[in-house]
Protein backbone atom coordinates (compact mmCIF):
# COMPACT_ATOMS: atom_id res chain seq x y z
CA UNK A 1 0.28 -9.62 26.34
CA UNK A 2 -0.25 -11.08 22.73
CA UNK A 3 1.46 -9.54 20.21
CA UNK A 4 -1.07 -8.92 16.78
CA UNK A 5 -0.69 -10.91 13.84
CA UNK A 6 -1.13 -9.01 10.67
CA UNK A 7 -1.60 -10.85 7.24
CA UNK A 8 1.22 -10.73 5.03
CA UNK A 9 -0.39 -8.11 2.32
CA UNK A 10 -0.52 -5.47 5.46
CA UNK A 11 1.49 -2.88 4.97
CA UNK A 12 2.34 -3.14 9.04
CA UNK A 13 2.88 -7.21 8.58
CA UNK A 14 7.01 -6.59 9.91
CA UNK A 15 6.35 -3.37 11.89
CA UNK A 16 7.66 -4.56 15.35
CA UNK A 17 5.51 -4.05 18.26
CA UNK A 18 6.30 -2.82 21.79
CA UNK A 19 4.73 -3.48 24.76
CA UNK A 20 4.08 -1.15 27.41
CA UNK A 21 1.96 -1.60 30.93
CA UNK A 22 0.36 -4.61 29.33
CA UNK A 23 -0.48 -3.12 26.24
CA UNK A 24 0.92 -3.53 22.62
CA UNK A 25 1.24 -0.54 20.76
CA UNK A 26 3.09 -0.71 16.95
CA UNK A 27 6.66 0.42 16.58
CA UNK A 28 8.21 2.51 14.17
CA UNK A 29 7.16 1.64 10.57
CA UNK A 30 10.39 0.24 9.11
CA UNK A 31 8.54 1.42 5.64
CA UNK A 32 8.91 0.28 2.50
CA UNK A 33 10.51 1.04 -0.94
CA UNK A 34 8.80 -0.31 -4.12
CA UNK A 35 11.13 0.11 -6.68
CA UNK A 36 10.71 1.33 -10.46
CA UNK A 37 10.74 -1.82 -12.86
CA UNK A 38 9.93 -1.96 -16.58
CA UNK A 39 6.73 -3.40 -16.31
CA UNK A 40 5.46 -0.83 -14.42
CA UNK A 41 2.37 0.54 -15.69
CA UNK A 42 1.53 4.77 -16.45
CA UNK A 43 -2.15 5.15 -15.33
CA UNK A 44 -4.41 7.85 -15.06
CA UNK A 45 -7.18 7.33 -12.30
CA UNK A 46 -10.59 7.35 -13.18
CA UNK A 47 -13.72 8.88 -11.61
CA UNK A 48 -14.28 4.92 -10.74
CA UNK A 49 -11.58 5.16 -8.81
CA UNK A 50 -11.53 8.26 -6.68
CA UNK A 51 -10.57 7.91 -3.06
CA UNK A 52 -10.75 3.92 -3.65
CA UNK A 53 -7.54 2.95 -4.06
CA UNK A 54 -9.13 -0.64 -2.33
CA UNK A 55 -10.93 -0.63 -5.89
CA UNK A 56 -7.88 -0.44 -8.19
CA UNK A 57 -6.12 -2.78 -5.85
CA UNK A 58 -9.03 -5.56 -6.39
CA UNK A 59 -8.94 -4.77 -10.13
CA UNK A 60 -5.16 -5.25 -10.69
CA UNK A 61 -4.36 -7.71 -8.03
CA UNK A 62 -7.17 -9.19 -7.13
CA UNK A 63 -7.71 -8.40 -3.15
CA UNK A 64 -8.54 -4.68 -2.05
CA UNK A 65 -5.83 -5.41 0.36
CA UNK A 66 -3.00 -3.97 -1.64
CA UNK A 67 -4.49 -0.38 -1.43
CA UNK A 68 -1.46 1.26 0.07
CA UNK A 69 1.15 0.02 -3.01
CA UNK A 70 -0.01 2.75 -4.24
CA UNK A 71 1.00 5.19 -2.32
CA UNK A 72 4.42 3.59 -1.58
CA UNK A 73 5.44 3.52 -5.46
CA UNK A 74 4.02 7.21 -5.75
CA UNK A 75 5.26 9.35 -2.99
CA UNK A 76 5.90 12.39 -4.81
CA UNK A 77 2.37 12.09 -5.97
CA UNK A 78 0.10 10.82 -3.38
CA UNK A 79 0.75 11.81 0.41
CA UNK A 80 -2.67 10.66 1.70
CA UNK A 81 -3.31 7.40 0.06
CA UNK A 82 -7.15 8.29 0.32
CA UNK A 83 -7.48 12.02 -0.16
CA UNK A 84 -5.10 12.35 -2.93
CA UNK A 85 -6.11 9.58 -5.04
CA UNK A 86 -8.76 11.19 -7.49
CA UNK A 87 -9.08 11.60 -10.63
CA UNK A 88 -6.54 12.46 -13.50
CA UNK A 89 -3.93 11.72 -11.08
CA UNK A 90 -1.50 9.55 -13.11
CA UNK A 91 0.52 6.92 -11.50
CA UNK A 92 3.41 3.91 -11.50
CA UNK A 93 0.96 0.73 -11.05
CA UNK A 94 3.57 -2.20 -10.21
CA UNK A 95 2.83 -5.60 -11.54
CA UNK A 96 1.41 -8.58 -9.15
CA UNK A 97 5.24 -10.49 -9.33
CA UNK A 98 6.38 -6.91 -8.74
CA UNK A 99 4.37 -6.41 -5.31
CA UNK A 100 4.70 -10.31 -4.03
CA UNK A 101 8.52 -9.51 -3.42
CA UNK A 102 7.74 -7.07 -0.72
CA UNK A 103 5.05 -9.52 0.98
C-alpha cells in the first residue's frame, strides 16, 4: 500500500509510517524541539486569537499551516495546542528563519 505524503510544514512530514494488513498507520512521532533563540518574540494572545492558533500562524508566517510551532516552543505552557491557547496566555513566537530549519 502507498505510503502518505505529508507537506513539509506538517508537523508529521518525517513521522515514519508502518504498514500493517494492507493498511498504513503513522509511527511513533520522532517529535520535535524548537529551540530558544534571541529573536524570539514574548506575546500575549489576544481574544483574536483564542483557540486559533491557525490565525497567529497566518499572521506571523504567512500559512495557517504552522499552527502547531506553537505548541512545540511552549510546552510548559500549552498541552493542547487548541484548548489551551486563549487569551492572556503569553508565549515564545519563533521567527520565520527560526521555524524553516525544522521544515
Amino acid at each position: 500500500m502507498t505510503q502518505v505524503t505529508y507537506d513539509k510544514s506538517s508537523p508529521w512530514a518525517n513521522t515514519p509510517q508502518v504498514s500493517k494488513n494492507q493498511i498504513n498507520y503513522l509511527d511513533f512521532w520522532p517529535g520535535v524541539v524548537i529551540d530558544k533563540t534571541p529573536s524570539d518574540k514574548l506575546i500575549e494572545l489576544s481574544k483574536k486569537y483564542e483557540h486559533r492558533p491557525d490565525v497567529l500562524s497566518n499572521d506571523v508566517y504567512q500559512t495557517p499551516k504552522l499552527w502547531w510551532v506553537f505548541a512545540i516552543r511552549n510546552p510548559d505552557v500549552i498541552r493542547d495546542p487548541i484548548w489551551d491557547f486563549v487569551a492572556g496566555t503569553v508565549l515564545y513566537v519563533p521567527d520565520k528563519s527560526a521555524v524553516k530549519r525544522y521544515l
